[in-house]
C-alpha atoms as a PDB file:
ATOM      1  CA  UNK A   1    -115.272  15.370-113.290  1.00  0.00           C
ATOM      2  CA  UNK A   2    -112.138  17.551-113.759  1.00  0.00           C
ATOM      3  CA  UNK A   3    -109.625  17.215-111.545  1.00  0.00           C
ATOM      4  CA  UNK A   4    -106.255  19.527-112.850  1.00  0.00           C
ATOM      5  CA  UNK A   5    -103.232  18.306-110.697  1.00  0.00           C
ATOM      6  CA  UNK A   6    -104.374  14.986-111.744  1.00  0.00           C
ATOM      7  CA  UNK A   7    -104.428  15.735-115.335  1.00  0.00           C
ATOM      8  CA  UNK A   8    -100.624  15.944-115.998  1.00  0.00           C
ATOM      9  CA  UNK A   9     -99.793  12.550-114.927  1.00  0.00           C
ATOM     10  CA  UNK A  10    -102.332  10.434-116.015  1.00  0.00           C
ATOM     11  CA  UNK A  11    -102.904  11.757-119.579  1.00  0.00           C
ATOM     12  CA  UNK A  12     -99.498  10.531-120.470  1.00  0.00           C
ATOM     13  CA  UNK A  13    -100.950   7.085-120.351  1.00  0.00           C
ATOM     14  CA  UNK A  14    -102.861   7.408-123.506  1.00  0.00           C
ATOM     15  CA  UNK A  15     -99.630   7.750-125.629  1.00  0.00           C
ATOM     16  CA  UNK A  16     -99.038   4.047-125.789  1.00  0.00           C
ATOM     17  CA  UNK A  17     -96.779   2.628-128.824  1.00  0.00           C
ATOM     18  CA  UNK A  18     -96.462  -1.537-128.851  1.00  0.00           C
ATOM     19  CA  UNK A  19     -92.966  -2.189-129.850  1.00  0.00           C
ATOM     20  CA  UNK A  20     -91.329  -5.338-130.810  1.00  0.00           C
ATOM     21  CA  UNK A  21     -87.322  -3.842-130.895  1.00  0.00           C
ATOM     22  CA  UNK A  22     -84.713  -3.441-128.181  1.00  0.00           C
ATOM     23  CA  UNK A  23     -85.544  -6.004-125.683  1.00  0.00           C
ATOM     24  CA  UNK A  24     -89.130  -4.667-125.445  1.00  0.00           C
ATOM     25  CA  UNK A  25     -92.401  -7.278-125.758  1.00  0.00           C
ATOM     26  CA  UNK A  26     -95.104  -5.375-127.434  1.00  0.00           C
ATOM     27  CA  UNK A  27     -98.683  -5.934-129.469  1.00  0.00           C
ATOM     28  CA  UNK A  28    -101.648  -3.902-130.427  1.00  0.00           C
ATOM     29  CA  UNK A  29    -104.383  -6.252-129.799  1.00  0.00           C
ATOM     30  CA  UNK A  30    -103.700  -9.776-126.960  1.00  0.00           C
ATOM     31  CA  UNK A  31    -101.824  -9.826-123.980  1.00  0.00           C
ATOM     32  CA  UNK A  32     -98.322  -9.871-122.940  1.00  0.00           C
ATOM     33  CA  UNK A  33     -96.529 -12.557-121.069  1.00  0.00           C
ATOM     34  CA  UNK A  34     -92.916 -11.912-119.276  1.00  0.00           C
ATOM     35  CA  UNK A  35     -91.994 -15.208-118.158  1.00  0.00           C
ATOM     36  CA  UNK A  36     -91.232 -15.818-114.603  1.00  0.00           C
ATOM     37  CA  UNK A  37     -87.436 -15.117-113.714  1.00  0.00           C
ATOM     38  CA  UNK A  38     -86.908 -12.798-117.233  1.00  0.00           C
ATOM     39  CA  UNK A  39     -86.146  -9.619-117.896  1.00  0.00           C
ATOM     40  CA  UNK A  40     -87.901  -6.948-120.521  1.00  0.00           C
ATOM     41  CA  UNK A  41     -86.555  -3.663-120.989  1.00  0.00           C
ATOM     42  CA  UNK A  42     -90.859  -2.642-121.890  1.00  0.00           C
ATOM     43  CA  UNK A  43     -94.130  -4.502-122.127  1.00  0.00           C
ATOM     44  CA  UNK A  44     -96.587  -2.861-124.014  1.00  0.00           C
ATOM     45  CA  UNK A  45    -100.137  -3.326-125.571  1.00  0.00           C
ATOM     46  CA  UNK A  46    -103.103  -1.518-126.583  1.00  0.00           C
ATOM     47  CA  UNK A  47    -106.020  -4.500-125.981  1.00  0.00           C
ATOM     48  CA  UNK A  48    -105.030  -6.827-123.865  1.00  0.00           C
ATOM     49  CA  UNK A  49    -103.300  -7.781-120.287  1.00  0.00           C
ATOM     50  CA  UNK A  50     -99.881  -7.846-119.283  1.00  0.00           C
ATOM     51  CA  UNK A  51     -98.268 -10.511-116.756  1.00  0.00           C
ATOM     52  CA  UNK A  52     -95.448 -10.429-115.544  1.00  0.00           C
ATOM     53  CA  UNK A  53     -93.961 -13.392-113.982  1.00  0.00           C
ATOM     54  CA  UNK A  54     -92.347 -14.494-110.790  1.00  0.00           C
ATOM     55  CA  UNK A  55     -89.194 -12.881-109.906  1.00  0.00           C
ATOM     56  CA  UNK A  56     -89.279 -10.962-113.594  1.00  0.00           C
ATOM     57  CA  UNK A  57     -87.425  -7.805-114.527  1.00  0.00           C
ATOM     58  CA  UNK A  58     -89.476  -5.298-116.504  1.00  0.00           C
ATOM     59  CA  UNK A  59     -88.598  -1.596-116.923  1.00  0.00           C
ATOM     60  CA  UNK A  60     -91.980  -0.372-118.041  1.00  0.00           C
ATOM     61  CA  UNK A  61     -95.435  -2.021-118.255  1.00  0.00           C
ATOM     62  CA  UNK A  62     -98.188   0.005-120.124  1.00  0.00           C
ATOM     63  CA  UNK A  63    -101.870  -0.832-121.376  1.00  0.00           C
ATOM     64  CA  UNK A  64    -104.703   1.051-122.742  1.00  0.00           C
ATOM     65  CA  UNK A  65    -107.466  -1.670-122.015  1.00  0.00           C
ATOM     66  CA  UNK A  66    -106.310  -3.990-119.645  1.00  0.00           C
ATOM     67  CA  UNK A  67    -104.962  -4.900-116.494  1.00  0.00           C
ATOM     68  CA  UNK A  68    -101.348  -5.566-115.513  1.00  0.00           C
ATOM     69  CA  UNK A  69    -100.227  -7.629-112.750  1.00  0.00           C
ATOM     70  CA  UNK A  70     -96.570  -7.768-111.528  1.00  0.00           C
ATOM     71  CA  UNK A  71     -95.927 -11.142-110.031  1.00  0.00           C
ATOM     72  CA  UNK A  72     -94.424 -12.037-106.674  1.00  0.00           C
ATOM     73  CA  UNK A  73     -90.508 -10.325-106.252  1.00  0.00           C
ATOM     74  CA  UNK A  74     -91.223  -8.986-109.457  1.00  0.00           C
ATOM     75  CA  UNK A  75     -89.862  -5.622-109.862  1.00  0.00           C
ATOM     76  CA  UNK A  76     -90.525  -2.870-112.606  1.00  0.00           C
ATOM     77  CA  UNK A  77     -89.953   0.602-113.380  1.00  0.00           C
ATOM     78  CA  UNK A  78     -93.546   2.205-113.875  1.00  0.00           C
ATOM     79  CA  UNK A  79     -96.579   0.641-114.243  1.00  0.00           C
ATOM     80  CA  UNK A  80     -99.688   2.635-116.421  1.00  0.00           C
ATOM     81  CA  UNK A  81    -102.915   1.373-117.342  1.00  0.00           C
ATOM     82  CA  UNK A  82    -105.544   3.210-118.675  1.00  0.00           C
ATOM     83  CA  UNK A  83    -108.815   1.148-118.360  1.00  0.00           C
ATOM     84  CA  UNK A  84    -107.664  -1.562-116.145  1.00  0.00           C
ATOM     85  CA  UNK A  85    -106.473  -2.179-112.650  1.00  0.00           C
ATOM     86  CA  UNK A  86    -102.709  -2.672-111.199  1.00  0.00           C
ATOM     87  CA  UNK A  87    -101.917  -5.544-109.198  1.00  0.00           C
ATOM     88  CA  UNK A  88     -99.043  -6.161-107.158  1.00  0.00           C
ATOM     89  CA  UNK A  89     -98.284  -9.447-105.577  1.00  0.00           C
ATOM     90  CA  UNK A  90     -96.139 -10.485-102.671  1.00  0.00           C
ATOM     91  CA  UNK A  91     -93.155  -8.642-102.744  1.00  0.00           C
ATOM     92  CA  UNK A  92     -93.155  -7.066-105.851  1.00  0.00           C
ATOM     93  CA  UNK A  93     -91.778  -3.933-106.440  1.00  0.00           C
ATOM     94  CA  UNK A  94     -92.352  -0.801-108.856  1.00  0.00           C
ATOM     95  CA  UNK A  95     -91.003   2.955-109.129  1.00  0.00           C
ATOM     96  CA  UNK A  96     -95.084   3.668-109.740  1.00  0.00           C
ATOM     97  CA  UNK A  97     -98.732   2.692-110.726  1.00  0.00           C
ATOM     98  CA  UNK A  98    -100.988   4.800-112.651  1.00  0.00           C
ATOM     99  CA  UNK A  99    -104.363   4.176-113.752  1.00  0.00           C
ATOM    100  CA  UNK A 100    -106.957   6.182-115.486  1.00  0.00           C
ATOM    101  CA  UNK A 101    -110.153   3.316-114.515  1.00  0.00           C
ATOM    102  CA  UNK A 102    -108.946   0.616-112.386  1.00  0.00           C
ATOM    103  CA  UNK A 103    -107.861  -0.045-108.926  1.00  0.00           C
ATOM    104  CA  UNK A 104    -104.139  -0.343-107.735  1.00  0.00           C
ATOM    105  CA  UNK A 105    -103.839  -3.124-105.411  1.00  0.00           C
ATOM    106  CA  UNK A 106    -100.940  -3.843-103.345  1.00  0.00           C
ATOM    107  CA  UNK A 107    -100.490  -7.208-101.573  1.00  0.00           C
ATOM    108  CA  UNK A 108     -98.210  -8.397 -98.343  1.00  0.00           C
ATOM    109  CA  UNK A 109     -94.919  -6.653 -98.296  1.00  0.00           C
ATOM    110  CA  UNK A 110     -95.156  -5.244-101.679  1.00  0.00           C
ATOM    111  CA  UNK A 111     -93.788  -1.291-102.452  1.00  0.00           C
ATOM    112  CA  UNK A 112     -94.157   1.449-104.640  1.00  0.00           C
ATOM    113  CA  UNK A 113     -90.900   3.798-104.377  1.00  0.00           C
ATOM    114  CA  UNK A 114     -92.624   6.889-105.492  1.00  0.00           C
ATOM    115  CA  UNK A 115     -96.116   6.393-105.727  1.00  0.00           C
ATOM    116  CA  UNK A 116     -99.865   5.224-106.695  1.00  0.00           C
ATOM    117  CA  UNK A 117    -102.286   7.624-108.875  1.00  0.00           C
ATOM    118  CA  UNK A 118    -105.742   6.508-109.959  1.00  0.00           C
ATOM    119  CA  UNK A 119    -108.463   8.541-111.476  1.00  0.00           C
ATOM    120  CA  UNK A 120    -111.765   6.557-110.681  1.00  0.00           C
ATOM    121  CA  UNK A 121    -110.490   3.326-108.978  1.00  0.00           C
ATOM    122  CA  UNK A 122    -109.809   2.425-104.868  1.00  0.00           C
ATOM    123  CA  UNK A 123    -105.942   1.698-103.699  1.00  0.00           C
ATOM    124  CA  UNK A 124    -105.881  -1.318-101.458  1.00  0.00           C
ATOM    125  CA  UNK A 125    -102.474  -1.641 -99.261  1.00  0.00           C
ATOM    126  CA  UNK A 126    -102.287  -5.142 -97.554  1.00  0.00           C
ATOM    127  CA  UNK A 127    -100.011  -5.770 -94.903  1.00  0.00           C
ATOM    128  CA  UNK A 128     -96.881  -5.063 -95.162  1.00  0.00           C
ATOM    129  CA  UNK A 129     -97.156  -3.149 -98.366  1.00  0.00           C
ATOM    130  CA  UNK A 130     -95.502   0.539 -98.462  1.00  0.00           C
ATOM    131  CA  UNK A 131     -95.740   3.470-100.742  1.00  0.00           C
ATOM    132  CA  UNK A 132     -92.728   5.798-100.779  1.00  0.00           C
ATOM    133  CA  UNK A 133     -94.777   8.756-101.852  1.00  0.00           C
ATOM    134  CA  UNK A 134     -98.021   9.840-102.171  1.00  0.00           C
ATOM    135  CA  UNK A 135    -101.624   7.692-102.543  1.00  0.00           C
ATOM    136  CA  UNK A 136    -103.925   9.547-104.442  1.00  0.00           C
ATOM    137  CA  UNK A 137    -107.240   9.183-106.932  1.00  0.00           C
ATOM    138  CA  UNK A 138    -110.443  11.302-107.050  1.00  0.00           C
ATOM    139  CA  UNK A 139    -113.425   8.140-107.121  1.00  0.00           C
ATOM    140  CA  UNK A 140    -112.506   5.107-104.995  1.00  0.00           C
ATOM    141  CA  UNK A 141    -111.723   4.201-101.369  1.00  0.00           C
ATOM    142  CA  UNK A 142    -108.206   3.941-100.206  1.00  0.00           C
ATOM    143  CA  UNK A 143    -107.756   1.707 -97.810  1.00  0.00           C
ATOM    144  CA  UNK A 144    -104.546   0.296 -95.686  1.00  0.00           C
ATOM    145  CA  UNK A 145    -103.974  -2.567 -93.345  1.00  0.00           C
ATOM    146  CA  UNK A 146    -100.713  -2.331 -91.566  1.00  0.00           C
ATOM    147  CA  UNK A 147     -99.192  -0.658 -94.175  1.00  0.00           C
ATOM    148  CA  UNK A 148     -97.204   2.695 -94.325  1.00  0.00           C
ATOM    149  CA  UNK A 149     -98.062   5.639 -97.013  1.00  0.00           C
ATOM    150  CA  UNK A 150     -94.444   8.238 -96.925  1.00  0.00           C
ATOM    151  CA  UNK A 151     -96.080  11.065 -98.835  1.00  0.00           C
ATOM    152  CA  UNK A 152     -99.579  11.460 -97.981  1.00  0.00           C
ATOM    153  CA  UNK A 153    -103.013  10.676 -99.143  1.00  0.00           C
ATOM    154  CA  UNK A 154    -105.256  12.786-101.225  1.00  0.00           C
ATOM    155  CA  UNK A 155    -108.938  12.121-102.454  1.00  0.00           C
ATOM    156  CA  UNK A 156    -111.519  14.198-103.529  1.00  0.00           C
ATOM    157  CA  UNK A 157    -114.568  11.669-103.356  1.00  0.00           C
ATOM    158  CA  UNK A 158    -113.300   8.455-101.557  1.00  0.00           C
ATOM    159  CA  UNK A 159    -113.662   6.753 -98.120  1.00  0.00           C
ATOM    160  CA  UNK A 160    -110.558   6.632 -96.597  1.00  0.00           C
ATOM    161  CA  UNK A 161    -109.430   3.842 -93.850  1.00  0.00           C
ATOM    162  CA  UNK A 162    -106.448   3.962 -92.138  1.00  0.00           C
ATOM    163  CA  UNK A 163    -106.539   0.595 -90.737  1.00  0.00           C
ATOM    164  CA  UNK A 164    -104.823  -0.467 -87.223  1.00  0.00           C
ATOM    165  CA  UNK A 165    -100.648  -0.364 -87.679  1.00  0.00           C
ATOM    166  CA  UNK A 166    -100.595   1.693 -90.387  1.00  0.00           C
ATOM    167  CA  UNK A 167     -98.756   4.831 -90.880  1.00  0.00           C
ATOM    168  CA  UNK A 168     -99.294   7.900 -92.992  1.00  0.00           C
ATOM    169  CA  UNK A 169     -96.492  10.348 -93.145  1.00  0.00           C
ATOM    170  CA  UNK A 170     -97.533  13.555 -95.349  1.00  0.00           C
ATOM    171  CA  UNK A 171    -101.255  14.215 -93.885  1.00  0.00           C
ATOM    172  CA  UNK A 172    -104.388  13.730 -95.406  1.00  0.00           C
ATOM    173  CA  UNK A 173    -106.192  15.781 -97.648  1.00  0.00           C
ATOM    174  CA  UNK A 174    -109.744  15.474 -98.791  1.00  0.00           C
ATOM    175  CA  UNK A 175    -110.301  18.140-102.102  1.00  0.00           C
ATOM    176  CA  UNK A 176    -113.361  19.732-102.985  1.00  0.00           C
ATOM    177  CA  UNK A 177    -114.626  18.161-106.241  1.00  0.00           C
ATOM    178  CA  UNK A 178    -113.537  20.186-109.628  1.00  0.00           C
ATOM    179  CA  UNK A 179    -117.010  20.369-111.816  1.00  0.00           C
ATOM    180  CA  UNK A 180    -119.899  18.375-111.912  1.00  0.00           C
ATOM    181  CA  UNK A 181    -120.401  15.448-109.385  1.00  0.00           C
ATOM    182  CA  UNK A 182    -123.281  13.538-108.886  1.00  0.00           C
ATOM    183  CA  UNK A 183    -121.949  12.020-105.431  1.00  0.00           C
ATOM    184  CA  UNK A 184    -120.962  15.634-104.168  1.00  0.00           C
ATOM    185  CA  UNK A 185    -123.933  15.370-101.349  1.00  0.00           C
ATOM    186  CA  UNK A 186    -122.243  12.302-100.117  1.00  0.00           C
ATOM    187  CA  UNK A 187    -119.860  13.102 -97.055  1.00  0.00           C
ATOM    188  CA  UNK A 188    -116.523  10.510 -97.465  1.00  0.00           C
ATOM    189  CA  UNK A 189    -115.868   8.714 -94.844  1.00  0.00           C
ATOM    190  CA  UNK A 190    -112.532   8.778 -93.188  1.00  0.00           C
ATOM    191  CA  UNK A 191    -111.540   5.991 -90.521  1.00  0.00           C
ATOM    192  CA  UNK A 192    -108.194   5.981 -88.634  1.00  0.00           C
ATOM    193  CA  UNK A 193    -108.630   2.882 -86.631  1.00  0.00           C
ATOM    194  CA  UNK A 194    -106.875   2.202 -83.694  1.00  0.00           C
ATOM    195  CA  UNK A 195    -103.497   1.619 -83.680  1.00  0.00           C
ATOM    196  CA  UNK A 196    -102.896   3.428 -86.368  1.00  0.00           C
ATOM    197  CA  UNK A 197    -101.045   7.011 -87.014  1.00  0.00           C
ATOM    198  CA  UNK A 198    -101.358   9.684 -89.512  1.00  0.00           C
ATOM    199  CA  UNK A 199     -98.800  12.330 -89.530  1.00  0.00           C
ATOM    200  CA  UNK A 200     -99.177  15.749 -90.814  1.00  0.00           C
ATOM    201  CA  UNK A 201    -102.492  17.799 -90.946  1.00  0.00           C
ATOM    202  CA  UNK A 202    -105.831  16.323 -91.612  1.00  0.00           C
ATOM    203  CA  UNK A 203    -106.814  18.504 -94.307  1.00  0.00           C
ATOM    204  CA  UNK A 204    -110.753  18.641 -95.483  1.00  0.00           C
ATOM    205  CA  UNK A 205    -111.914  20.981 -97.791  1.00  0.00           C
ATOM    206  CA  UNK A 206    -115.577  19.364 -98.029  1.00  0.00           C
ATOM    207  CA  UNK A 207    -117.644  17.578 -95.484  1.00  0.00           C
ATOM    208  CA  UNK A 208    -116.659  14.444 -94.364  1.00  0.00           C
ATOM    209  CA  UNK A 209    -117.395  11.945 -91.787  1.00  0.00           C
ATOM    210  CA  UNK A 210    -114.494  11.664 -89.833  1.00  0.00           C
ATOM    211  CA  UNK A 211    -113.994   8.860 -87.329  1.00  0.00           C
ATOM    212  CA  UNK A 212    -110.685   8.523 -85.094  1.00  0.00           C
ATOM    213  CA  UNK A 213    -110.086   5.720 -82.695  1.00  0.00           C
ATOM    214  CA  UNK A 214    -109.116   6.822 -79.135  1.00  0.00           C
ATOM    215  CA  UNK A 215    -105.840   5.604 -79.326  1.00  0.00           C
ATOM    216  CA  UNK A 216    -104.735   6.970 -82.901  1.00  0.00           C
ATOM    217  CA  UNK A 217    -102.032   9.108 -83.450  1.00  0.00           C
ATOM    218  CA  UNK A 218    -102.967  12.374 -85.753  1.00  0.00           C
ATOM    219  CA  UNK A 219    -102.221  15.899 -86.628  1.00  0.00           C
ATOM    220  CA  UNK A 220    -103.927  19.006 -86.603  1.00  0.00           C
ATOM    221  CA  UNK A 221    -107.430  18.682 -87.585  1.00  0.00           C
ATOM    222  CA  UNK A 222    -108.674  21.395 -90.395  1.00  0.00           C
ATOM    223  CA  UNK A 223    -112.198  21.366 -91.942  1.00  0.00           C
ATOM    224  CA  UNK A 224    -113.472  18.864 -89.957  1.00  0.00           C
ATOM    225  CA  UNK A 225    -114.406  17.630 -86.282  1.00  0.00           C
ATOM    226  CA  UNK A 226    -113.351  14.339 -85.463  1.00  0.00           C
ATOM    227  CA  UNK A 227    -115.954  11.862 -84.036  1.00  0.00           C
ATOM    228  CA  UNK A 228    -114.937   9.098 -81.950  1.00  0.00           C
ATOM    229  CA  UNK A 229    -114.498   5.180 -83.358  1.00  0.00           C
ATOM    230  CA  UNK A 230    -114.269   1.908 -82.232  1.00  0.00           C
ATOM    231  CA  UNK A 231    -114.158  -1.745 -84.007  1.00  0.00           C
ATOM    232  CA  UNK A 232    -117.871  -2.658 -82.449  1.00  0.00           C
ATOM    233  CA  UNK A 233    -119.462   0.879 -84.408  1.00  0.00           C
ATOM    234  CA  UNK A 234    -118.255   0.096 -88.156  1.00  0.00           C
END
């Protein structure tokens, strides 16, 4: 599947170079390690994970087959993977996430300044957790529970769930797919629960299965007809 606005920021990640100069921590093949309460101006690798340790310091964190996790109060820069997931513990923080194949998982209270891009993988956003710009990916759900999204949410084939207390400023926007796609029959299914509010239009340029609690809080509705939801019809 071809998705062009996509393609600009997440080919970038496959111009890794491991480094061992400059305050940087870098290999081609193993993980990384930043100890917990240490700073790195760059983690790199090609095979292998990166951690990054309680309360740690890193500028940026990139991997072509791995994950990276940023520990609790950890902060960083940018975060890219290419075939691995993101993981953000309690109160970290990061600029952004990118991944190519992996999810991007943000736990209680953590935040993402500008925002959290994955090709085929879900974004989870835990309670708490906020993303300062927009959530998007093209294969995955996207879920958040009583957390707040500042620039929007885009998908072309995920379910969507806007759990109760969360907050999307920026709208919503489901794309139609770009190319082939073998789960192109398959309406997404978007949820805004109750409690929750979603700000901006609701933008659908496919079907969907759209599902909005009596009590949400939503903009215009375009593409789509919203049916109603409740906790006892999941």
């Amino acid at each position: 599947m071809r998705i062009a606005p996509l393609l600009p920021i997440v080919l970038g990640t496959l111009l890794l170079a491991a480094c061992d100069i400059g305050g940087a921590l870098g290999k081609v093949n193993g993980s990384v390690t930043v100890q917990a309460g240490t700073h790195a101006d760059h983690a790199s690798t090609v095979n292998g994970s990166i951690e990054i340790g309680h309360d740690a310091t890193v500028g940026n964190a990139k991997t072509v087959n791995g994950s990276i996790t940023l520990g609790a109060k950890a902060t960083a820069q940018e975060l890219k993977a290419v075939n691995g997931a993101i993981t953000l513990n309690d109160h970290a923080s990061a600029g952004s996430a990118t991944s190519v194949n992996g999810d991007i998982r943000l736990a209680a209270a953590a935040a993402l300044a500008q925002g959290a891009t994955s090709v085929n993988g879900s974004v989870t956003l835990a309670n708490g957790s906020h993303v300062g710009g927009a959530v998007t990916n093209v294969n995955g759900a996207i879920a958040l529970d009583h957390a707040n999204v500042d620039g929007g949410i885009t998908t072309a084939n995920g379910d969507v769930t806007v759990g109760t207390g969360s907050v999307v400023r920026g709208g919503l926007h489901v794309v139609k797919p770009q190319g082939i796609s073998f789960g192109e029959n398959r309406k997404p299914r978007i949820v805004i629960e109750s409690g929750a509010t979603v700000e901006g239009t609701l933008q659908f340029d496919r079907p969907v299965d759209l599902r909005v609690a009596a009590d949400a809080k939503i903009g215009p509705v375009v593409g789509a007809t919203a049916q109603p939801w409740s906790s006892s019809a999941q």
